[in-house]
Protein backbone atom coordinates (compact mmCIF):
# COMPACT_ATOMS: atom_id res chain seq x y z
CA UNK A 1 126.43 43.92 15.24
CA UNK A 2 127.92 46.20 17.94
CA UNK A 3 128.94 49.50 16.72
CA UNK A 4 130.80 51.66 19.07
CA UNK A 5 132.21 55.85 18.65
CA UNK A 6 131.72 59.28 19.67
CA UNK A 7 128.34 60.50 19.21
CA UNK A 8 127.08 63.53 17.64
CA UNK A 9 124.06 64.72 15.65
CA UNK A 10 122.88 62.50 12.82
CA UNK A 11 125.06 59.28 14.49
CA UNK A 12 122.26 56.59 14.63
CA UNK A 13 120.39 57.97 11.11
CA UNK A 14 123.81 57.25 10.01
CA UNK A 15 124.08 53.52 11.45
CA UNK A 16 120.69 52.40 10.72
CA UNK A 17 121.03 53.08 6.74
CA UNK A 18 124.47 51.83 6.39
CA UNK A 19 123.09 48.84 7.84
CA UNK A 20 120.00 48.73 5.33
CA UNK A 21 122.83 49.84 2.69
CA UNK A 22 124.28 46.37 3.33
CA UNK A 23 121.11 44.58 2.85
CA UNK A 24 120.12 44.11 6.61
CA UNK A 25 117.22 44.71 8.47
CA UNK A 26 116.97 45.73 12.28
CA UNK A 27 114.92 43.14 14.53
CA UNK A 28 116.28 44.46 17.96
CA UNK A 29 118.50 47.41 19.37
CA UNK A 30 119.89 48.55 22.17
CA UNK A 31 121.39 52.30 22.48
CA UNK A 32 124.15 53.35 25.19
CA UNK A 33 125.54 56.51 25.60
CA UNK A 34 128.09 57.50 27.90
CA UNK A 35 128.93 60.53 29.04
CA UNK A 36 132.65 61.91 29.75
CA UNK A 37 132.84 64.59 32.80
CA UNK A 38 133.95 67.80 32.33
CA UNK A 39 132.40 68.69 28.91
CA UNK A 40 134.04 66.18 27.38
CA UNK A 41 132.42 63.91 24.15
CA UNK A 42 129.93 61.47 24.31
CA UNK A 43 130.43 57.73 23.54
CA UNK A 44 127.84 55.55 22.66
CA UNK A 45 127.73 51.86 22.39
CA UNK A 46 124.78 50.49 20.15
CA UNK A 47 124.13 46.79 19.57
CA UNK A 48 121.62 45.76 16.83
CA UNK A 49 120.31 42.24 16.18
CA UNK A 50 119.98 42.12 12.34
CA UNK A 51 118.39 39.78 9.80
CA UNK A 52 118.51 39.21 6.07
CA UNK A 53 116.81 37.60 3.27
CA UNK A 54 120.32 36.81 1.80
CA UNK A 55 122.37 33.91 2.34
CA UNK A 56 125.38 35.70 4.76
CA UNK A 57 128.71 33.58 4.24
CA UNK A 58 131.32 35.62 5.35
CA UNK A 59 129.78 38.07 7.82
CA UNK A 60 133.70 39.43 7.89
CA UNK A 61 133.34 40.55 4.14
CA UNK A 62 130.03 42.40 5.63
CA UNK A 63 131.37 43.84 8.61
CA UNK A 64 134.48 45.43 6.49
CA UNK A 65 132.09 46.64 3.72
CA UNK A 66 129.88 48.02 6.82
CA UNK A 67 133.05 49.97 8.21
CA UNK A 68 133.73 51.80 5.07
CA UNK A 69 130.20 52.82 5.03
CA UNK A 70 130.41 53.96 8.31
CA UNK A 71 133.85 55.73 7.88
CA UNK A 72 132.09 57.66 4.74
CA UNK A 73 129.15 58.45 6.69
CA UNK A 74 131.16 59.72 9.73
CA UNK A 75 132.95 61.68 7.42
CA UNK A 76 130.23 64.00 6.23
CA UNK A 77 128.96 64.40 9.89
CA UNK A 78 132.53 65.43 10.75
CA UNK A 79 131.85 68.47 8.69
CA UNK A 80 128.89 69.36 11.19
CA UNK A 81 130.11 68.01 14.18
CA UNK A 82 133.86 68.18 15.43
CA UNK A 83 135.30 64.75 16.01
CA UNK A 84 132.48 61.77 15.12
CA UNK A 85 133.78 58.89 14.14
CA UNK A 86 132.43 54.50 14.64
CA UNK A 87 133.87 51.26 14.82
CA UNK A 88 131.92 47.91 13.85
CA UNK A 89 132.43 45.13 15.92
CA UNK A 90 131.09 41.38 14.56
CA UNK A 91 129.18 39.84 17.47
CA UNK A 92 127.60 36.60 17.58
């Protein structure tokens, strides 16, 4: 799962238990942040290998349920932080 936004305070705490919310565990991750010049936001890129003791049949149904998770989540940091926001991309 590669999830991708602007980063702020409470970003990854957010991530990693909308992805236990869904059921999956974290084997592996890898964390990227980028940052703009000029005092502009940080990006981050973070990829997670992920298992589960469920059967996963439609890993699209997960990755849309995991993006309104993520959209609620980023919406109570937004209250704290100015502008955070992620987007879940399916990798294989």
């Amino acid at each position: 799962v590669q999830i991708v936004g602007r980063d702020c305070v409470g970003a990854l705490a957010a991530i990693t238990t909308s992805l236990m919310g869904e059921g999956l565990n974290i084997q592996d991750v890898r964390v990227a942040n980028y940052i703009e010049e000029d005092d502009k936001p940080t990006f981050f890129i973070d990829e997670f290998r992920v298992s589960s003791r469920a059967t996963i049949r439609n890993s699209k149904e997960i990755t849309e349920r995991l993006q309104k998770r993520l959209d609620n989540a980023f919406d109570r940091l937004r209250s704290a932080a100015e502008g955070a926001g992620a987007q879940v991309f399916e990798s294989s």
